[in-house]
Protein backbone atom coordinates (compact mmCIF):
# COMPACT_ATOMS: atom_id res chain seq x y z
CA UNK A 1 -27.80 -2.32 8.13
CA UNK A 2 -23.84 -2.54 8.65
CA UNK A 3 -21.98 0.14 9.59
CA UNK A 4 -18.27 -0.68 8.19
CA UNK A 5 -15.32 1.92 8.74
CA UNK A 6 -12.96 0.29 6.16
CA UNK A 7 -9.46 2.30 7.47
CA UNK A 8 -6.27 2.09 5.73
CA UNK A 9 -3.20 2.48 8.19
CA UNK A 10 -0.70 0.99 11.00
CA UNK A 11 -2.13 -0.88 13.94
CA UNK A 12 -3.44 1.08 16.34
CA UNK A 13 -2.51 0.97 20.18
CA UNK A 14 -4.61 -1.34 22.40
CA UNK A 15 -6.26 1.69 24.39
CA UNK A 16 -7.09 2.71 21.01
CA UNK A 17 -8.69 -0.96 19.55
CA UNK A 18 -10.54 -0.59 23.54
CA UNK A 19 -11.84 2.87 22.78
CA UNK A 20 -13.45 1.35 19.39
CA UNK A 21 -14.69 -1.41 20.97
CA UNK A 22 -16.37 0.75 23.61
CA UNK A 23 -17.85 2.97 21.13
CA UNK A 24 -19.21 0.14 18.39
CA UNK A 25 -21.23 -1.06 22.00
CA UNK A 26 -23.34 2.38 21.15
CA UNK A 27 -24.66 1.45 18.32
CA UNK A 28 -28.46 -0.24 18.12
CA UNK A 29 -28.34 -4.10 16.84
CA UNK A 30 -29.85 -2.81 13.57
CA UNK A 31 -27.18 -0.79 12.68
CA UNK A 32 -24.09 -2.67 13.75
CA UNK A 33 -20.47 -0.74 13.45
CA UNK A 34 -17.71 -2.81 12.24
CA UNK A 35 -13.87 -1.68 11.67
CA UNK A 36 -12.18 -3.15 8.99
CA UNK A 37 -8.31 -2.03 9.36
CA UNK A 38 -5.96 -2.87 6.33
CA UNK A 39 -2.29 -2.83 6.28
CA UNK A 40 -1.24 0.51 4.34
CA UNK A 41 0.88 -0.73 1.23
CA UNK A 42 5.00 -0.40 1.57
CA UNK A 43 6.22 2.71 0.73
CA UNK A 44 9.43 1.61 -0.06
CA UNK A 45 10.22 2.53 -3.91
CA UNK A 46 6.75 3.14 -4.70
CA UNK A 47 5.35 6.03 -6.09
CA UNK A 48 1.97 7.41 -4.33
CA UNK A 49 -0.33 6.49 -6.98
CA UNK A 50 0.68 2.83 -6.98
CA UNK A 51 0.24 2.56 -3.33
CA UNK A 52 -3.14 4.21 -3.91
CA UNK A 53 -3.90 1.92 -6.71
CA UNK A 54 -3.08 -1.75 -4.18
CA UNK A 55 -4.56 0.24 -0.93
CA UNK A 56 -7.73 0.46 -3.68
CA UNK A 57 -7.87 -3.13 -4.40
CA UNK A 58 -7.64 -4.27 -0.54
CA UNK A 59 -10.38 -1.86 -0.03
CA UNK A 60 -12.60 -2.85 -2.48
CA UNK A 61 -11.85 -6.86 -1.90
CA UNK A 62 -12.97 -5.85 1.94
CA UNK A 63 -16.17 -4.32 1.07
CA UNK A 64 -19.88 -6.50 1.09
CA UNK A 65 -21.28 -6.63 -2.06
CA UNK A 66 -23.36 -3.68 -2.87
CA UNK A 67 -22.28 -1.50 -0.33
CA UNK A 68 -22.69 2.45 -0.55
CA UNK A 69 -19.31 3.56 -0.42
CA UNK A 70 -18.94 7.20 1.61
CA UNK A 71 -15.61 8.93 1.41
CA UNK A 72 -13.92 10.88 4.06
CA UNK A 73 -11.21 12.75 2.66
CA UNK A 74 -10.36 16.21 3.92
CA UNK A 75 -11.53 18.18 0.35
CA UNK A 76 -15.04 16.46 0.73
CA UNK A 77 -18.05 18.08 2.22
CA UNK A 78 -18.70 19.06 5.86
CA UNK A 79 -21.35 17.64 7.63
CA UNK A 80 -23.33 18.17 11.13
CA UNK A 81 -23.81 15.85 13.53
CA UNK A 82 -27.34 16.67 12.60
CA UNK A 83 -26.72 16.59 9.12
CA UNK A 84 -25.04 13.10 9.72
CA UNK A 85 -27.54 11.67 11.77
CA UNK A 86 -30.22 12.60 8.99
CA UNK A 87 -27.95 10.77 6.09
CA UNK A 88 -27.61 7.99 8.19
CA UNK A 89 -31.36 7.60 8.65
CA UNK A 90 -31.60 7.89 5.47
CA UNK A 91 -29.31 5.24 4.25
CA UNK A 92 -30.77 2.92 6.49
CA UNK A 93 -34.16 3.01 5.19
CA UNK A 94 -32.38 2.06 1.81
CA UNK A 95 -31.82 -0.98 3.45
CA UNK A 96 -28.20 -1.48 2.21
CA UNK A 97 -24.30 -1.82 3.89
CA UNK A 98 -22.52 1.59 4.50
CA UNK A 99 -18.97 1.87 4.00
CA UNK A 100 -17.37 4.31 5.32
CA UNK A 101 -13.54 4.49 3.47
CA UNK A 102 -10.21 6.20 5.10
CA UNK A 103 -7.22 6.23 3.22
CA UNK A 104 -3.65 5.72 3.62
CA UNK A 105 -1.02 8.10 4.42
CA UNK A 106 -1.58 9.11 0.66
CA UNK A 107 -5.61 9.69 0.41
CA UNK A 108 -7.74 7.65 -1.44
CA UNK A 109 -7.04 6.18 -5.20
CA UNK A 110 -9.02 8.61 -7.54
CA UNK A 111 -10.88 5.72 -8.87
């Protein structure tokens, strides 16, 4: 199973892209973490919803095929680490990709 944190945003600092790249060297081989960062859309003249809509399509042209998709947006539910670690287990005995989606500076598209 993949482990893909599909991120919407600006580049990050290189101590930052380091501190990922230490952390993804936790993970077992059978559950590989990947980050997937995509360029937020211009803001320039743009309403919100049309930046969500493009930040939407980049997302979904990023994502394997047949991926579970797992939001994390700020009105979405609260989980342990415990809790977490059992979902995860979970997911990987369904045997399929795991993405996990961050928005923009707007949120996620609705769709």
């Amino acid at each position: 199973m993949k482990l893909l944190v599909v991120a919407v945003g600006q580049r990050q600092p290189a101590w930052a892209d380091q501190a990922w790249a230490d952390f993804a060297k936790r993970f077992p081989p059978e559950m590989r973490l990947e980050l997937k960062a995509l360029k937020a859309e211009p803001r320039s003249g743009k309403s919100a919803e049309q930046c969500m809509a493009a930040e939407a399509r980049r997302i979904d042209a990023a994502l394997p095929k047949g991926a579970r998709r797992v939001l994390l947006d700020e009105h979405g539910s609260r989980l342990s680490s415990a809790q977490l670690a059992e979902r995860l287990g979970f997911w990987r005995g369904d045997g399929r990709d795991v993405a996990l989606l961050i928005g923009g500076p707007d949120g996620l598209d609705p769709s």
